[in-house]
Protein backbone atom coordinates (compact mmCIF):
# COMPACT_ATOMS: atom_id res chain seq x y z
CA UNK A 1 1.45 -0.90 -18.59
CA UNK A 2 -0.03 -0.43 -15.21
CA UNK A 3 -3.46 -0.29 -14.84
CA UNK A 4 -4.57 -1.14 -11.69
CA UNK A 5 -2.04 0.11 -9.37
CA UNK A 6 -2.83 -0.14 -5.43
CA UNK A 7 -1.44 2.39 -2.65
CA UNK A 8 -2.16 1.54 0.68
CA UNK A 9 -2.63 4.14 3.18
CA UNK A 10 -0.37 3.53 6.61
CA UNK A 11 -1.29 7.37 8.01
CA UNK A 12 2.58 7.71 8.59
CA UNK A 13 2.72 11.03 6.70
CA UNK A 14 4.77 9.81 4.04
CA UNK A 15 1.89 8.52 1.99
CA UNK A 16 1.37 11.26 -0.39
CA UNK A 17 4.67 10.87 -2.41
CA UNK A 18 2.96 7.38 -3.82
CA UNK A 19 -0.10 8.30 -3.63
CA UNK A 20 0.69 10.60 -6.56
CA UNK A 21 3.09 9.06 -7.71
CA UNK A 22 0.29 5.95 -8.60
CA UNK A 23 -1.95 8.91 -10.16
CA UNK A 24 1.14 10.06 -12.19
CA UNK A 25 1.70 6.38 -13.19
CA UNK A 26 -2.53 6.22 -13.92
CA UNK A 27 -2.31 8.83 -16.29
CA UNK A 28 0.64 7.89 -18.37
CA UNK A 29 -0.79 4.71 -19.10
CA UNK A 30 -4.87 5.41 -18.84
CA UNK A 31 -5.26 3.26 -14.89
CA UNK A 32 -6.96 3.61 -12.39
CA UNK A 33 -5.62 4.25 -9.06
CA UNK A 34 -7.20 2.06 -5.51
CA UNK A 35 -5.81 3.94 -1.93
CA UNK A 36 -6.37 1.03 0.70
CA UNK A 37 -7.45 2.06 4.26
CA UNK A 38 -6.92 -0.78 6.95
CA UNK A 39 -9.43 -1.01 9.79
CA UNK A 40 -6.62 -3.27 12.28
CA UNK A 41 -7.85 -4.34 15.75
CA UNK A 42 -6.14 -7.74 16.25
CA UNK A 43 -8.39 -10.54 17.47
CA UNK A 44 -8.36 -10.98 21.10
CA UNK A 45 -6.42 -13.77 21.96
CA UNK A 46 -8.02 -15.57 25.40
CA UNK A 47 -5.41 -16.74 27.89
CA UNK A 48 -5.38 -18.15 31.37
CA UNK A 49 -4.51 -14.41 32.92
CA UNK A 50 -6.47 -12.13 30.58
CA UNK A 51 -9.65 -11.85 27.97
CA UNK A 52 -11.42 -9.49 26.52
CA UNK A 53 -14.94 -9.38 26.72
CA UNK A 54 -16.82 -9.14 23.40
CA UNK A 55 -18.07 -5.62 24.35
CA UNK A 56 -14.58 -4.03 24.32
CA UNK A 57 -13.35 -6.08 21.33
CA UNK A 58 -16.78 -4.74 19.87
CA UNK A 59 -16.00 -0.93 21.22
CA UNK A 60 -12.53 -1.20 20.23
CA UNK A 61 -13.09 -2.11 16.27
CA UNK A 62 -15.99 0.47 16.22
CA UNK A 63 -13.40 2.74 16.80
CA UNK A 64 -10.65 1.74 14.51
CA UNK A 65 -13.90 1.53 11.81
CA UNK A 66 -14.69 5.10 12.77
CA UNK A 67 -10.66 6.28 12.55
CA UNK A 68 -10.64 3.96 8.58
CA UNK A 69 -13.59 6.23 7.95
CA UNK A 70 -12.70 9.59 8.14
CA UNK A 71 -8.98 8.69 7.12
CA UNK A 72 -10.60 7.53 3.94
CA UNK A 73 -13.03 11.04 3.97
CA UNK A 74 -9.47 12.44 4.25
CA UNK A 75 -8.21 11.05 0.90
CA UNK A 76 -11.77 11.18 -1.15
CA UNK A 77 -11.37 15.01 -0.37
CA UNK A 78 -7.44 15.40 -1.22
CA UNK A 79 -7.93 13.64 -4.32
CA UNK A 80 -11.14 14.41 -5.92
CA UNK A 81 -9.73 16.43 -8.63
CA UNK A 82 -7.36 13.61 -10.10
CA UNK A 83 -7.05 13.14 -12.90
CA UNK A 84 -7.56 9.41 -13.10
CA UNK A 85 -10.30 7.01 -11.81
CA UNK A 86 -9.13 7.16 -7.94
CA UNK A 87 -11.17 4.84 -5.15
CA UNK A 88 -10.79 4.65 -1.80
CA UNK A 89 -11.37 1.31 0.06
CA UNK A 90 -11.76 0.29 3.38
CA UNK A 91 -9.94 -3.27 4.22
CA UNK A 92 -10.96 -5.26 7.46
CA UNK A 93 -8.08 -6.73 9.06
CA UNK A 94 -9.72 -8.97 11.44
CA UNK A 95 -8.06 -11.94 12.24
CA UNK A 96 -5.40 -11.08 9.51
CA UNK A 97 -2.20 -9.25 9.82
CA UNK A 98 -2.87 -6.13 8.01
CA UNK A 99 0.25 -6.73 5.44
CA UNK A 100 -1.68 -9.75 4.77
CA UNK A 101 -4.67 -8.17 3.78
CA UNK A 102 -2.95 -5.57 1.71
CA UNK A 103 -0.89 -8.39 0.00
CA UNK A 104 -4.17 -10.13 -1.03
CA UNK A 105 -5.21 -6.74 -2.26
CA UNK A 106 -2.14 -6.00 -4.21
CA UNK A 107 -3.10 -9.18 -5.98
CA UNK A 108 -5.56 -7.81 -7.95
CA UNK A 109 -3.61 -4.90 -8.84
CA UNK A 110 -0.55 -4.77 -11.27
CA UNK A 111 1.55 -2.71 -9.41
CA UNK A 112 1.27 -1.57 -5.78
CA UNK A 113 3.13 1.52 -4.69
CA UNK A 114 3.93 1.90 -1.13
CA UNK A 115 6.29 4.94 1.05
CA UNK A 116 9.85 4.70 2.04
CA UNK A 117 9.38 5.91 5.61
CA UNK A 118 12.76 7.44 6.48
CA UNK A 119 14.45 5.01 9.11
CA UNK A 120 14.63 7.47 11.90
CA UNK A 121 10.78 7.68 12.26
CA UNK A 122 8.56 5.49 14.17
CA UNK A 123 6.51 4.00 11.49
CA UNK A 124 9.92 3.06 9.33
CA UNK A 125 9.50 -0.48 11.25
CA UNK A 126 5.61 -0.97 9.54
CA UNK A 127 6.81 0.14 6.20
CA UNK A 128 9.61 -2.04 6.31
CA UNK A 129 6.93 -4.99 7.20
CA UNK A 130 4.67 -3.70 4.49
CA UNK A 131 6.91 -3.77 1.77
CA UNK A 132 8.60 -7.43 2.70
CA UNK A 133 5.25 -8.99 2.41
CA UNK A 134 4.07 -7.20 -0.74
CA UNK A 135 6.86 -8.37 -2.11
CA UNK A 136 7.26 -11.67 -1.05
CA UNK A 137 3.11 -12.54 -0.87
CA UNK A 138 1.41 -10.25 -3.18
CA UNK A 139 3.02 -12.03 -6.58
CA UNK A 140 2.89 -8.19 -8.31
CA UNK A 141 5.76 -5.76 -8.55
CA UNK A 142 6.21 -3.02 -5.81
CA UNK A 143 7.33 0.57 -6.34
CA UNK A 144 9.17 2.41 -3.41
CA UNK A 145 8.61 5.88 -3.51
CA UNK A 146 9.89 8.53 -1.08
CA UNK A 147 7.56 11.32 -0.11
CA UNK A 148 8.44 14.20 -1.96
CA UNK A 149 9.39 11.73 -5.04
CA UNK A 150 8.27 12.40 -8.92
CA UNK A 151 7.71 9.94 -11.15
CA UNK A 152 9.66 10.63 -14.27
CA UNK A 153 11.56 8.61 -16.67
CA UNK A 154 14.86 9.00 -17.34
CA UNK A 155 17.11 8.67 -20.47
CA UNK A 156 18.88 5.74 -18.54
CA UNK A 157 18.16 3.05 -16.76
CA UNK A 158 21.29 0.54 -14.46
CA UNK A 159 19.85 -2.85 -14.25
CA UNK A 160 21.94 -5.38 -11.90
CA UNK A 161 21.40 -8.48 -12.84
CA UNK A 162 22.08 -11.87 -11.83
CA UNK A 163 20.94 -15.09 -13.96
CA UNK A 164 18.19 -16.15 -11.87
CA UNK A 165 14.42 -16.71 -12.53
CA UNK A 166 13.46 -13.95 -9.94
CA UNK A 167 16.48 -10.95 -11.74
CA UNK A 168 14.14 -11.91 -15.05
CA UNK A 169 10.93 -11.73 -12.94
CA UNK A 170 11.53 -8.15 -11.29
CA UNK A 171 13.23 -6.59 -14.80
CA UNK A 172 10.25 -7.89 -16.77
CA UNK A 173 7.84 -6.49 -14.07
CA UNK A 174 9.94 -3.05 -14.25
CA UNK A 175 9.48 -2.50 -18.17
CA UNK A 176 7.27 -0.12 -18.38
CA UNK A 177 8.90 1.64 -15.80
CA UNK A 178 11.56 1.98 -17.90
CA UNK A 179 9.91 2.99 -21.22
């Protein structure tokens, strides 16, 4: 059962599909749901031909904090009739790539549930990104869902499998998917 299951929020448009998916997921087995906003201005690096002073750096996240903020005023309004326990958070990036900080997020969660941006658009490249480190750094299963996407189980379920300790890991991580 999923519990705790993490979505984080990449503003590409696609991120309702898991976003209810997760509260879908939350229902069936009594969870509660965490959307993750990122506030992502990347540390100034200082170099021989440029630098940023610490006013604009200062300016610059102020903004981004601002942006977070009403993205996650966005989602508080959207979902405040679910029907599970639903938070909104607000991550700091900083010095961090922001798959980084979600993946140290999603370690606290039991499942984290992330869009499958269509490869023609723009922000297919940061999904991509997101998902490789969830699943590679996070240590907790990740669910793909397509915007648009239910979540419903089906009378069948094809399992590929190869004899390895990570095919074991990801089926036993799937199960109750698959209930």
């Amino acid at each position: 059962m999923f519990k705790d299951i993490l979505v984080p929020d990449l503003s590409t448009g696609c991120e309702h599909g898991p976003a209810d998916a997760a509260i879908a997921l939350a229902e069936r087995d009594g969870g509660h749901v965490a959307l993750l906003v990122l506030v992502d201005v990347p540390e100034p690096l200082a170099g021989q031909w440029a630098g940023v002073t610490a006013d604009i750096y200062s300016r610059l996240h102020r903004e981004a904090l601002q942006r977070a903020r009403l993205r996650a005023d966005a989602l508080r309004t959207r979902y405040a009739q679910a029907p599970v326990p639903l938070e909104v958070r607000i991550a700091n990036a900083g010095a961090m790539f922001p798959q980084t900080v979600v993946a140290l997020h999603a370690r606290h969660a039991d499942l984290s549930v992330v869009p499958n941006a269509p490869r023609d658009r723009p922000e297919a490249a940061a999904a991509h990104d997101l998902f490789h480190d969830l699943l590679l750094h996070s240590g907790r299963p990740v669910l793909v869902v397509p915007d648009g996407a239910t979540v419903a189980g089906g009378a069948r379920a094809v399992i590929a499998w190869k004899p390895s300790r990570e095919a074991a890991r990801a089926v036993h991580d799937a199960l109750p998917l698959l209930r």
